[in-house]
N, C-alpha and C. Protein backbone atom coordinates (compact mmCIF):
# COMPACT_ATOMS: atom_id res chain seq x y z
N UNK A 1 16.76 -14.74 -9.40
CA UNK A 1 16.12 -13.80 -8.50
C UNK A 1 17.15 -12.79 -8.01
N UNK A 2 16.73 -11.83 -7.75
CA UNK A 2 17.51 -10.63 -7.28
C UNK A 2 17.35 -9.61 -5.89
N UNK A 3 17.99 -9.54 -4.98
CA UNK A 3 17.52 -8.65 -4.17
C UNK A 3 17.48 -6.91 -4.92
N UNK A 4 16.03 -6.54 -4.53
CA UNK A 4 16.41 -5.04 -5.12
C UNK A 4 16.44 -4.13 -3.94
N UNK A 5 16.55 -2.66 -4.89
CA UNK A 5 16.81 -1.60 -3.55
C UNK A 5 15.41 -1.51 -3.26
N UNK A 6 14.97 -0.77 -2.15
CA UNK A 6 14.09 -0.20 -1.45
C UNK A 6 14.32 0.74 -1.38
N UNK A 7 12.75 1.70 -1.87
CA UNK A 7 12.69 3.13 -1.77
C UNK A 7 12.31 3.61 -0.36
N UNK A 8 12.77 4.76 -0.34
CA UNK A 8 12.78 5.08 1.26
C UNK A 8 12.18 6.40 1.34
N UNK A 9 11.46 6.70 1.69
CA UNK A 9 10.14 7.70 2.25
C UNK A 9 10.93 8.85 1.89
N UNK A 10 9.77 9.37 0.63
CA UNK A 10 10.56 10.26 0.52
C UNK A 10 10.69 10.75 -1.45
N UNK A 11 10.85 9.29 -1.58
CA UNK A 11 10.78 8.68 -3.25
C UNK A 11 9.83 9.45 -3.84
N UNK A 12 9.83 9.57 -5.28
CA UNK A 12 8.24 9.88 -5.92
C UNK A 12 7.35 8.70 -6.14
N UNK A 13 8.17 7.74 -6.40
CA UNK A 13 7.56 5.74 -6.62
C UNK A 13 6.42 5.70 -5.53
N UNK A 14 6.90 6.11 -4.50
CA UNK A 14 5.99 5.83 -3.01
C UNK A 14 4.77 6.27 -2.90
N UNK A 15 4.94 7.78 -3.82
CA UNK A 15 3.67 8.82 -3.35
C UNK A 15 2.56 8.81 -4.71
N UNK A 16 3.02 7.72 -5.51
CA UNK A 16 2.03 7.98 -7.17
C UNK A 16 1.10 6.36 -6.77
N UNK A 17 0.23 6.96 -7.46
CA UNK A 17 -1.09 5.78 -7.63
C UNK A 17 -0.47 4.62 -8.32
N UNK A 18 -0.46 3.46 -8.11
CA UNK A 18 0.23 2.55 -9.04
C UNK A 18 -0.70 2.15 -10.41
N UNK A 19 -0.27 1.51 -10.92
CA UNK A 19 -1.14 1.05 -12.36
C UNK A 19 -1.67 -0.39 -11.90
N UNK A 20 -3.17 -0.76 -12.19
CA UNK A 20 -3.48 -1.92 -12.96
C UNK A 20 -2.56 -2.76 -13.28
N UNK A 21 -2.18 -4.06 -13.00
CA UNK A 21 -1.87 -5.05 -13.75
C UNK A 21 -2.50 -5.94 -14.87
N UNK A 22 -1.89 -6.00 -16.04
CA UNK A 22 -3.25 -6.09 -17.41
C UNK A 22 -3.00 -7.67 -17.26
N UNK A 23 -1.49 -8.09 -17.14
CA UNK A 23 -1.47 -10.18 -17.46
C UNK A 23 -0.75 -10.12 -16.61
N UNK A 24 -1.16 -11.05 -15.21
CA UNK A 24 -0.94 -11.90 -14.40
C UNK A 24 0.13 -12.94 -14.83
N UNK A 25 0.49 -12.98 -15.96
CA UNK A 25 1.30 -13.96 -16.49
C UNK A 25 2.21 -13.87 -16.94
N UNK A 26 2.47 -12.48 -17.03
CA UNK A 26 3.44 -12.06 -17.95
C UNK A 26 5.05 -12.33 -17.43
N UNK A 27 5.99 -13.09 -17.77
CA UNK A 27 6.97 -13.58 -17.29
C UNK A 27 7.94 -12.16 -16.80
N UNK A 28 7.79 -10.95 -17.34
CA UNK A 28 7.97 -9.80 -16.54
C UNK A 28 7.67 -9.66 -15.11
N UNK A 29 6.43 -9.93 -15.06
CA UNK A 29 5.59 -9.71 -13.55
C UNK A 29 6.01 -11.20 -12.80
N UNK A 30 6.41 -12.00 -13.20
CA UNK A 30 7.03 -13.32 -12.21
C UNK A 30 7.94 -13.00 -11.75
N UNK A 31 9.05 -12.36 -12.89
CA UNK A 31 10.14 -11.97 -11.81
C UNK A 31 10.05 -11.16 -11.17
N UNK A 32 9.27 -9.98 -11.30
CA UNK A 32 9.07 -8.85 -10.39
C UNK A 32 8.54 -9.24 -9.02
N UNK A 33 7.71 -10.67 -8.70
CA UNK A 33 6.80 -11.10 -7.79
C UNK A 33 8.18 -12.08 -6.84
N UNK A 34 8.90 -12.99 -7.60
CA UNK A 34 10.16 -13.46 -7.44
C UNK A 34 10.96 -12.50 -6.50
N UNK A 35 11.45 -11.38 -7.15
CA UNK A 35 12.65 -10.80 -6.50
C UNK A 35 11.89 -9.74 -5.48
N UNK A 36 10.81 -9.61 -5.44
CA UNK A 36 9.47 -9.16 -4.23
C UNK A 36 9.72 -9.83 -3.11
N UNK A 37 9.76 -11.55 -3.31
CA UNK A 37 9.77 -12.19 -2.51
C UNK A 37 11.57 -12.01 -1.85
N UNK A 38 12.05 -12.17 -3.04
CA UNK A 38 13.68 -12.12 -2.25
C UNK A 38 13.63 -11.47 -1.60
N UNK A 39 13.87 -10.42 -1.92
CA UNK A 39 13.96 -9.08 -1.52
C UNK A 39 13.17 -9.00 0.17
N UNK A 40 12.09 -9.37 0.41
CA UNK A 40 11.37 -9.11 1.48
C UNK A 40 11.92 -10.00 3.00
N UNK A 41 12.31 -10.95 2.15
CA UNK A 41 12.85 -12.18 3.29
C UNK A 41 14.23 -11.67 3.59
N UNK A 42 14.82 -11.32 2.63
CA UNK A 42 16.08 -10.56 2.95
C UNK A 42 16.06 -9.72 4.07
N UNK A 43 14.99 -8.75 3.92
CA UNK A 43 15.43 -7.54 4.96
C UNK A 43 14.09 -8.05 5.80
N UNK A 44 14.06 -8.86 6.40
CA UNK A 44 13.33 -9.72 7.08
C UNK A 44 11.57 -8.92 7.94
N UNK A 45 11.17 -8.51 6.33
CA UNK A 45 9.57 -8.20 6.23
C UNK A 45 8.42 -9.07 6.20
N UNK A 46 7.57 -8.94 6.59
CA UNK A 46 6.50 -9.34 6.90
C UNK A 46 5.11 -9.19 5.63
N UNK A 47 5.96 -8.03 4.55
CA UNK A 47 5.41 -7.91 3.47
C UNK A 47 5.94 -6.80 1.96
N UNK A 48 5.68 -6.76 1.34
CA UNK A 48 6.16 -5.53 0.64
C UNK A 48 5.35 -5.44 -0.92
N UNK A 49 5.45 -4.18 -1.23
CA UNK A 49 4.56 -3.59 -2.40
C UNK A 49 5.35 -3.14 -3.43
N UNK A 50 4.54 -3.58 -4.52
CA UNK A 50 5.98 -3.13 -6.02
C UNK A 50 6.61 -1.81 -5.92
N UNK A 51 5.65 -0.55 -5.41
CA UNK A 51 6.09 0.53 -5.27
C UNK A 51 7.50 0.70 -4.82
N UNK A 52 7.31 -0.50 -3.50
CA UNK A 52 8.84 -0.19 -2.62
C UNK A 52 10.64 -0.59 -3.46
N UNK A 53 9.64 -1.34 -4.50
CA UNK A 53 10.96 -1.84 -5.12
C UNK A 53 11.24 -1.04 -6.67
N UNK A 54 10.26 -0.02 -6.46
CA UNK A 54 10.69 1.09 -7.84
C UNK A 54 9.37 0.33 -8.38
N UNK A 55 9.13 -0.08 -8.69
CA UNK A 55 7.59 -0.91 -9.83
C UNK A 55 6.54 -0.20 -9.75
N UNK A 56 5.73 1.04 -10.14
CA UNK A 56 4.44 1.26 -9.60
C UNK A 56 3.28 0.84 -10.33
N UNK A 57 3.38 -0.63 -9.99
CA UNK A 57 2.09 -1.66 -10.29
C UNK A 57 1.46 -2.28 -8.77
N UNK A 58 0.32 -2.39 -9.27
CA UNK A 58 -0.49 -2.91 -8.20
C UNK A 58 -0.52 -4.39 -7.67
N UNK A 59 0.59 -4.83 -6.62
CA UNK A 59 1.31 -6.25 -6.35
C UNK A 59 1.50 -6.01 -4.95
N UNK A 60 1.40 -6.98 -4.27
CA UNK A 60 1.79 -6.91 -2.80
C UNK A 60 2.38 -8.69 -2.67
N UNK A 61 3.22 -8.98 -2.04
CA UNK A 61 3.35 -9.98 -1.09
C UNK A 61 3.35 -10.13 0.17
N UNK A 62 3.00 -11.01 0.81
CA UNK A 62 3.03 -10.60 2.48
C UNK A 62 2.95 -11.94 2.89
N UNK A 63 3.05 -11.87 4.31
CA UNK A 63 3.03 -13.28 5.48
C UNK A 63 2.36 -13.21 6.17
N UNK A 64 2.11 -13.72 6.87
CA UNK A 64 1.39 -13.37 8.73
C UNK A 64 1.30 -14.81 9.42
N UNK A 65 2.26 -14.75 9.99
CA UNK A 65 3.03 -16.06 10.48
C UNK A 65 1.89 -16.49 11.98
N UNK A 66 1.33 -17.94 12.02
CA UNK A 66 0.30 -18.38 12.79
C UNK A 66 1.08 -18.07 14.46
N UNK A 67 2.27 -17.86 14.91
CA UNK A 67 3.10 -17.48 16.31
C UNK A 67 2.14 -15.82 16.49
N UNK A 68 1.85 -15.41 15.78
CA UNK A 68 1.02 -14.09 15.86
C UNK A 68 -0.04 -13.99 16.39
N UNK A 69 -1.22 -15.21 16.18
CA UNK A 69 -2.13 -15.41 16.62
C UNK A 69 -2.25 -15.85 17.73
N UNK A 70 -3.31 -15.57 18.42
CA UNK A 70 -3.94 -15.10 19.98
C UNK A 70 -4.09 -16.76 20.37
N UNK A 71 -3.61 -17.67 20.64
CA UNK A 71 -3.31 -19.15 20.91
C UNK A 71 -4.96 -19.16 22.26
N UNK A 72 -5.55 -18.47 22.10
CA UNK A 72 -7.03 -18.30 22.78
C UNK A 72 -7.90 -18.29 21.69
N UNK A 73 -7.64 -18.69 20.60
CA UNK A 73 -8.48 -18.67 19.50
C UNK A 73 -9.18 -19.57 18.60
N UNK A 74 -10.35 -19.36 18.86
CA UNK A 74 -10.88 -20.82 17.94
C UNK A 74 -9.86 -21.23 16.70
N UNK A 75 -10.14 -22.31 15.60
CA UNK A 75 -9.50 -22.91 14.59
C UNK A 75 -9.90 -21.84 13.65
N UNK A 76 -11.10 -21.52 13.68
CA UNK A 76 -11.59 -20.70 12.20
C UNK A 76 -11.25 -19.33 12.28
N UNK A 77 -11.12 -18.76 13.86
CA UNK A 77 -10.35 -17.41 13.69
C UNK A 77 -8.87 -17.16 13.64
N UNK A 78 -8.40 -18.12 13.97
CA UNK A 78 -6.23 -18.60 13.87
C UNK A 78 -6.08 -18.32 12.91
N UNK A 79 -7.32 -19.05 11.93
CA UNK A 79 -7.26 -19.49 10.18
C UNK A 79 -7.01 -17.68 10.01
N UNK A 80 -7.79 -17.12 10.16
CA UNK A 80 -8.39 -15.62 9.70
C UNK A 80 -7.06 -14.80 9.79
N UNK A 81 -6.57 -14.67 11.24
CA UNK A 81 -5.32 -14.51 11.82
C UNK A 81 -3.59 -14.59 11.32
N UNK A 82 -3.73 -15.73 10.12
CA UNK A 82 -2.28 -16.20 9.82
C UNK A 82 -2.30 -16.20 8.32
N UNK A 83 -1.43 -15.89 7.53
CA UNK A 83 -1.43 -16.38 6.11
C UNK A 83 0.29 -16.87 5.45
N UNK A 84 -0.16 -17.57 4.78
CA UNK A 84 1.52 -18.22 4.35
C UNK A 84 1.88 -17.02 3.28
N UNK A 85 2.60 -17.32 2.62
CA UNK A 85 3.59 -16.59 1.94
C UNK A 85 2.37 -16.59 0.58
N UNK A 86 2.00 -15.05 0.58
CA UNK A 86 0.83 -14.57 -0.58
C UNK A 86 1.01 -13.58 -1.77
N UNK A 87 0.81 -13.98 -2.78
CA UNK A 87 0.71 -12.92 -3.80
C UNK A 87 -0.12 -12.53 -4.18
N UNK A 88 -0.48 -11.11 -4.12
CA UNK A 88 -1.81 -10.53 -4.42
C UNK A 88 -1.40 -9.22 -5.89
N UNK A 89 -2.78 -9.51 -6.64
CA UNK A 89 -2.09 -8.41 -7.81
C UNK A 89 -3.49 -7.97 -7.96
N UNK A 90 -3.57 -6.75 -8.44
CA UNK A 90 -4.83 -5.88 -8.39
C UNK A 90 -5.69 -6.11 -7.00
N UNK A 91 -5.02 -5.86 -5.76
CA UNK A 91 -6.16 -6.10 -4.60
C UNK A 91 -6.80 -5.04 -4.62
N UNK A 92 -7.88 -5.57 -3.67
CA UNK A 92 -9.30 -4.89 -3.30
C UNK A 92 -9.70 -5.55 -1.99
N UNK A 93 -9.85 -4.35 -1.22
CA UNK A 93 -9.79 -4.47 0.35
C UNK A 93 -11.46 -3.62 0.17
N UNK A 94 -12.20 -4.89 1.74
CA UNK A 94 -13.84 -4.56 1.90
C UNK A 94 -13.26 -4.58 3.66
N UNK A 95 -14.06 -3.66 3.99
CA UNK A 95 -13.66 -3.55 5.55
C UNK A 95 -15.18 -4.35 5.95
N UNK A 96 -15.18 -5.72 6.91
CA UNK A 96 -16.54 -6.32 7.18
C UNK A 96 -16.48 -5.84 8.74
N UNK A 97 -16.02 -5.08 9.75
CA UNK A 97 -17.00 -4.94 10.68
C UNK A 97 -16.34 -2.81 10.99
N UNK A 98 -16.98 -2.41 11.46
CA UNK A 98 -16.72 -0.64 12.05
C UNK A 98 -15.38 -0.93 13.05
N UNK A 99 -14.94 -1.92 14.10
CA UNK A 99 -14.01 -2.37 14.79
C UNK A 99 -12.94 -1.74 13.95
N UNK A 100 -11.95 -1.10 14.78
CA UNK A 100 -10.54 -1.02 14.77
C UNK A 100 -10.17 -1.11 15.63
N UNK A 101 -8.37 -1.57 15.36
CA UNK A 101 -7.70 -1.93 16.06
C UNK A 101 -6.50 -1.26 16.04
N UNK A 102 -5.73 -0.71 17.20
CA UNK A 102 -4.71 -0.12 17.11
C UNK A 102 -3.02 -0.82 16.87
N UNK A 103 -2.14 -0.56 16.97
CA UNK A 103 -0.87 -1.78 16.51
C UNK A 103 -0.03 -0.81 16.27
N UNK A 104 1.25 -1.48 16.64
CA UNK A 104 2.29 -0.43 15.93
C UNK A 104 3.29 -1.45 14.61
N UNK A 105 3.42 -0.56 13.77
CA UNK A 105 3.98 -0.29 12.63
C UNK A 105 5.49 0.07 12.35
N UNK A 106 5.82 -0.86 11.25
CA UNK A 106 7.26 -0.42 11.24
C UNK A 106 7.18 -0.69 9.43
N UNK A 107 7.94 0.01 8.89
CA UNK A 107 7.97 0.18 7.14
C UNK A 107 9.52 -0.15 6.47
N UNK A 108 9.63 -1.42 5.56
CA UNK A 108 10.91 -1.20 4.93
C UNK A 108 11.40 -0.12 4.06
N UNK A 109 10.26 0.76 3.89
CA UNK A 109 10.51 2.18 3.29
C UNK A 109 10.45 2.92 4.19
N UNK A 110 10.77 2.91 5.64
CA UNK A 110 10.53 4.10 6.62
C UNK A 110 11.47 3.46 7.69
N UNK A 111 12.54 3.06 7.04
CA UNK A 111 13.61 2.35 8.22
C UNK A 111 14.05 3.10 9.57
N UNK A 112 13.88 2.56 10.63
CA UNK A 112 14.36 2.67 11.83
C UNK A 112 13.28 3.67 12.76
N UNK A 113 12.03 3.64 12.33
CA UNK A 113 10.88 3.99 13.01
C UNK A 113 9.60 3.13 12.75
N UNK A 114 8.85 3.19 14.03
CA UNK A 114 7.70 2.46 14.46
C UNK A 114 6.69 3.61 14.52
N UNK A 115 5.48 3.35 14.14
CA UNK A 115 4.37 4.12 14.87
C UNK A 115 2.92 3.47 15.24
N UNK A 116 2.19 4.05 15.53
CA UNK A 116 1.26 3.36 15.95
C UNK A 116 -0.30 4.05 15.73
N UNK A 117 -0.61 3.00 14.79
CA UNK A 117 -1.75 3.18 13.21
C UNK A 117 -3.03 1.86 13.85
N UNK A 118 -4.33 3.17 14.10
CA UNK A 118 -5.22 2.48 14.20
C UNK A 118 -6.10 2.05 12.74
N UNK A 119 -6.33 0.81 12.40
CA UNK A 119 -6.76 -0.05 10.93
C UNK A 119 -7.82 -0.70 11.59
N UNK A 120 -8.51 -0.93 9.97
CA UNK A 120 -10.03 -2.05 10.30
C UNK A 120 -9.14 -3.12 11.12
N UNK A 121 -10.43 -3.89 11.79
CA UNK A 121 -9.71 -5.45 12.57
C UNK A 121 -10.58 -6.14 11.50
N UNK A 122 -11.42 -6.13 10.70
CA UNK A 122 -11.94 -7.39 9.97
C UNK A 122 -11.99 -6.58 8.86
N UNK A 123 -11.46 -7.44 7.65
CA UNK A 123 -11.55 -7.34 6.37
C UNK A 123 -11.68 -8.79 5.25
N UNK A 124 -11.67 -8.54 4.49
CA UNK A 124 -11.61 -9.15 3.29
C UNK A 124 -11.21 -8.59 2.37
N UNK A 125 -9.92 -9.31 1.53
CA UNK A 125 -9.42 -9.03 0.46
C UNK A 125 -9.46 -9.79 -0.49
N UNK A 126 -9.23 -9.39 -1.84
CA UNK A 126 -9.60 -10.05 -3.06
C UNK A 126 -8.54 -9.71 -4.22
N UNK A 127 -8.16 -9.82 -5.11
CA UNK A 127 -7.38 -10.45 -6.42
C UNK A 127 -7.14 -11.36 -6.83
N UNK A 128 -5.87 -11.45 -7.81
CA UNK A 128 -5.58 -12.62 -8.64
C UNK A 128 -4.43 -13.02 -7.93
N UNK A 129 -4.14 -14.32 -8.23
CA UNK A 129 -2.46 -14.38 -8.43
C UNK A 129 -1.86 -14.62 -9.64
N UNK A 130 -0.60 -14.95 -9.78
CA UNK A 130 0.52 -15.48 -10.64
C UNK A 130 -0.64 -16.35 -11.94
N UNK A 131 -1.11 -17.20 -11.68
CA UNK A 131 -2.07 -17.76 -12.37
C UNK A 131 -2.96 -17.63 -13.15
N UNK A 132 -3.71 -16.47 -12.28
CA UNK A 132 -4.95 -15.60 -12.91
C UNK A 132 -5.62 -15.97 -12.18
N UNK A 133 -5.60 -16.51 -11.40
CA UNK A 133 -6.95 -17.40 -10.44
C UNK A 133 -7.13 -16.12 -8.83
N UNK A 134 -8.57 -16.26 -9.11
CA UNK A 134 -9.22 -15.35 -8.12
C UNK A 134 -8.73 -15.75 -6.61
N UNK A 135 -8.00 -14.79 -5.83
CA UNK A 135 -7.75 -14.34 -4.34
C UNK A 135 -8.40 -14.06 -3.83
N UNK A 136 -9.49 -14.74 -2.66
CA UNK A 136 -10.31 -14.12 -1.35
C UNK A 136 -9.87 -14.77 -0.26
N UNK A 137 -9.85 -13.90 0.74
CA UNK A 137 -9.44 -14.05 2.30
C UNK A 137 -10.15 -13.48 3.17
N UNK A 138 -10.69 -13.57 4.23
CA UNK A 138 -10.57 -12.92 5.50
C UNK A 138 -9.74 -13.06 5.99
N UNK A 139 -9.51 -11.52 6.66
CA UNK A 139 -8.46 -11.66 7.56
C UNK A 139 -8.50 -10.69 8.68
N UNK A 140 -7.99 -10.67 9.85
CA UNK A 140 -8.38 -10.56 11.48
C UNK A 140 -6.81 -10.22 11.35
N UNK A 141 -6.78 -9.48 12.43
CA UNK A 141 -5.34 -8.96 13.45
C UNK A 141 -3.97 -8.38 12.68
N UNK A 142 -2.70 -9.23 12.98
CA UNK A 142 -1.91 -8.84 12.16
C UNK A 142 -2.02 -9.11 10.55
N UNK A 143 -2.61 -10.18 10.19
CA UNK A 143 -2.95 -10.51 8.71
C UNK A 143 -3.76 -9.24 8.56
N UNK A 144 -4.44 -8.96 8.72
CA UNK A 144 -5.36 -7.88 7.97
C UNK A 144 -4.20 -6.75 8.20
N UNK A 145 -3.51 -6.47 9.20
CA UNK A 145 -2.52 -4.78 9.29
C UNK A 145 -1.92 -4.61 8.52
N UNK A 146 -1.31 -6.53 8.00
CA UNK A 146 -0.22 -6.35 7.15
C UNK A 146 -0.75 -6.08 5.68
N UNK A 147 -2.02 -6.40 5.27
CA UNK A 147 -2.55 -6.73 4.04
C UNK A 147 -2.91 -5.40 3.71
N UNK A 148 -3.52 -4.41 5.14
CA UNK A 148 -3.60 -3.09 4.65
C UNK A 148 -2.97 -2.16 4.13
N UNK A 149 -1.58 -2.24 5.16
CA UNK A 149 -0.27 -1.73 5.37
C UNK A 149 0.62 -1.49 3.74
N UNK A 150 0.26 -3.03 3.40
CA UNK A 150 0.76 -3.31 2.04
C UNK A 150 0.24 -2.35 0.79
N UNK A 151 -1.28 -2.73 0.85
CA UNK A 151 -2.20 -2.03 -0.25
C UNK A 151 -2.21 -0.68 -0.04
N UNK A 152 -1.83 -0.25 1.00
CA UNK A 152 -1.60 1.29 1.56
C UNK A 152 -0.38 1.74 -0.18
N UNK A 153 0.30 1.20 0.24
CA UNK A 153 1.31 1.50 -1.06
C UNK A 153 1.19 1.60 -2.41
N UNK A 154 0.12 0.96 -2.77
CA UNK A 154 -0.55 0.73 -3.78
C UNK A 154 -1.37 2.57 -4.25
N UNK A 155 -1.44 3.31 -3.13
CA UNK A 155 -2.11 4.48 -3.67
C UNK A 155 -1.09 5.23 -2.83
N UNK A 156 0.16 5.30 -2.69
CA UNK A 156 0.60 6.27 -2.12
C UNK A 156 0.74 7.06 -0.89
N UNK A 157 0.16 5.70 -0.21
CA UNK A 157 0.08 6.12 1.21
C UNK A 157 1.38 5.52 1.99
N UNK A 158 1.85 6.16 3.01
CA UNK A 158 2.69 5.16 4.33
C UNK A 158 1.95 5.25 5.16
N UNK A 159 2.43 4.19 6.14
CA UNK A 159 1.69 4.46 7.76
C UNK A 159 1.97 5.65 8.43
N UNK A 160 2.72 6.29 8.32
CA UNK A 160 2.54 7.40 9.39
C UNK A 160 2.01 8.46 8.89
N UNK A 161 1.23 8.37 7.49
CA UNK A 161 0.08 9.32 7.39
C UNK A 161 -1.16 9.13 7.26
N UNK A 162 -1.00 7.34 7.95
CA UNK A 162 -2.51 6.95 8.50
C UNK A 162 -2.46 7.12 10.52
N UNK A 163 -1.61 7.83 10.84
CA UNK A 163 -1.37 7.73 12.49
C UNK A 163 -1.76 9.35 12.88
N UNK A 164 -2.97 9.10 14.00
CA UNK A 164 -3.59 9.52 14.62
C UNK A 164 -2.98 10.80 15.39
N UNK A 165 -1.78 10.56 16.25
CA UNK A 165 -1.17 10.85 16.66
C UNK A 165 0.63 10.77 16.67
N UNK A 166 0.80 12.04 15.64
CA UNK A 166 2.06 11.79 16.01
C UNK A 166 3.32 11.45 16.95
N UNK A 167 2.94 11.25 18.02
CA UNK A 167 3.66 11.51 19.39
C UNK A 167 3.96 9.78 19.47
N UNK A 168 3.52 9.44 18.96
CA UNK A 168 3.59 7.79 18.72
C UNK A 168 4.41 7.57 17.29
N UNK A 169 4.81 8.04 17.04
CA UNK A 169 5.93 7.84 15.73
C UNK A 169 7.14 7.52 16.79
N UNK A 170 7.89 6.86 16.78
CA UNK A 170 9.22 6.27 17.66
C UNK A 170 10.36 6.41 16.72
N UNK A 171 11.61 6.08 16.94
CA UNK A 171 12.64 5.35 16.53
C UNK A 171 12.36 3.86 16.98
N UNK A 172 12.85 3.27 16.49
CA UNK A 172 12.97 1.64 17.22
C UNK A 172 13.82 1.36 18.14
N UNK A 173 15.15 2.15 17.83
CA UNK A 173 15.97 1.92 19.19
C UNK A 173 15.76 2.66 20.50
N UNK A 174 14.75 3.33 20.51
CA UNK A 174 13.82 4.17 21.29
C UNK A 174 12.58 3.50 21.99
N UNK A 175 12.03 2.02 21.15
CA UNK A 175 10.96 1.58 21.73
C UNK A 175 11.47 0.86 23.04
N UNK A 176 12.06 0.40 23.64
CA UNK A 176 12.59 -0.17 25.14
C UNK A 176 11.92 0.90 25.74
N UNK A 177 12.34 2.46 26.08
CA UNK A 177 11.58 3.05 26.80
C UNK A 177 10.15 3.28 26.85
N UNK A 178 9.49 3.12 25.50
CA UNK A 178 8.02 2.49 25.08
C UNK A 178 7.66 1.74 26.80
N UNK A 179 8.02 0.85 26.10
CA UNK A 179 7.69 -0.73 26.85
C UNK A 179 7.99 -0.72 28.02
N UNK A 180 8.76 0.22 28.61
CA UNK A 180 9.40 0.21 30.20
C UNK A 180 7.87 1.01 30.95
N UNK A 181 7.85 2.57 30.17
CA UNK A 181 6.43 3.11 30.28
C UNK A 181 5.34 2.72 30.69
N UNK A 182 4.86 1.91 29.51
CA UNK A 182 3.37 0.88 29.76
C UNK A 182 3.90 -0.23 30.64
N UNK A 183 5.28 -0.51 30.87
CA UNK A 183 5.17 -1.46 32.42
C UNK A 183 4.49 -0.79 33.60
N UNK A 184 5.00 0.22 33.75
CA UNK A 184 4.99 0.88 34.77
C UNK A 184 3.42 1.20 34.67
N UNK A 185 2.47 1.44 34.08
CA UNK A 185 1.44 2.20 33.92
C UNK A 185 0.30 0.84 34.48
């Protein structure tokens, strides 16, 4: 396995439609899914898309760690809420309710800024994995931001040209005064 580089906003990789994946199996696409994974834990992400690693195929991995979820939450919505360590190839995102939710955002292709991107709150996603075997989920809160966030890449999108308002694009070493703000408010 290999850590690779990350493209950084800006790339042409970032801004092109990715391709179809034809075999799920192809010992090409393992390692590419492999050093996805390195690579992501390394620079300690929450998810990442082949695009980011130069690949423009349609692959995402992601997390959404159960400490995320609203500990006020039934069992079956926690479930919805959290996902372990996922590989998704050819996804397909169904938005199941009009609800959005606002959140802020941070990109390993958009290092050292946050913004803040209103996304569906309920979805369902679908593909294959590594296997060939069919991927469905619901998913609620940060699982769904991250799952969007991800597939966002997949056609060339970043988050901050899904954000509403620019004035909410930050630095990160800038968000403390964020947070001091909405104390006060």
């Amino acid at each position: 396995m290999t850590i690779r580089k990350i493209a950084r906003m800006g790339h042409p990789v970032l801004r092109r439609q990715a391709r179809a994946v034809d075999n799920p199996r192809d010992p090409e696409l393992r390692r590419l899914v492999n050093d996805m994974i390195e690579t992501m834990i390394d620079a300690n992400g929450a998810g990442l898309a082949a695009p980011q690693v130069h690949e423009s195929v349609r692959v995402v991995v992601f997390q959404a760690p159960g400490e995320r979820a609203d500990p006020g939450l039934s069992a079956e919505e926690a479930f919805d809420h959290t996902a372990d360590l996922t590989v998704l190839i050819n996804p397909v995102i169904e938005v199941l309710s009009p609800a959005v939710e606002g959140g802020w955002e941070g990109c390993l292709s958009v290092p050292g800024l946050r913004g803040f991107v209103e996304r569906p709150a309920h979805i369902r996603y679908s593909g294959i994995d590594l296997e060939g075997r069919t991927v469905s989920r619901v998913a609620r809160g940060f699982h769904a931001r991250v799952v969007q966030h991800e597939c966002d890449h997949l056609d060339g999108i970043l988050y901050p040209q899904r954000m509403r308002d620019l004035s909410k694009l930050i630095f990160e070493s800038e968000a403390r005064h964020l947070r001091a703000e909405e104390d006060e408010a």
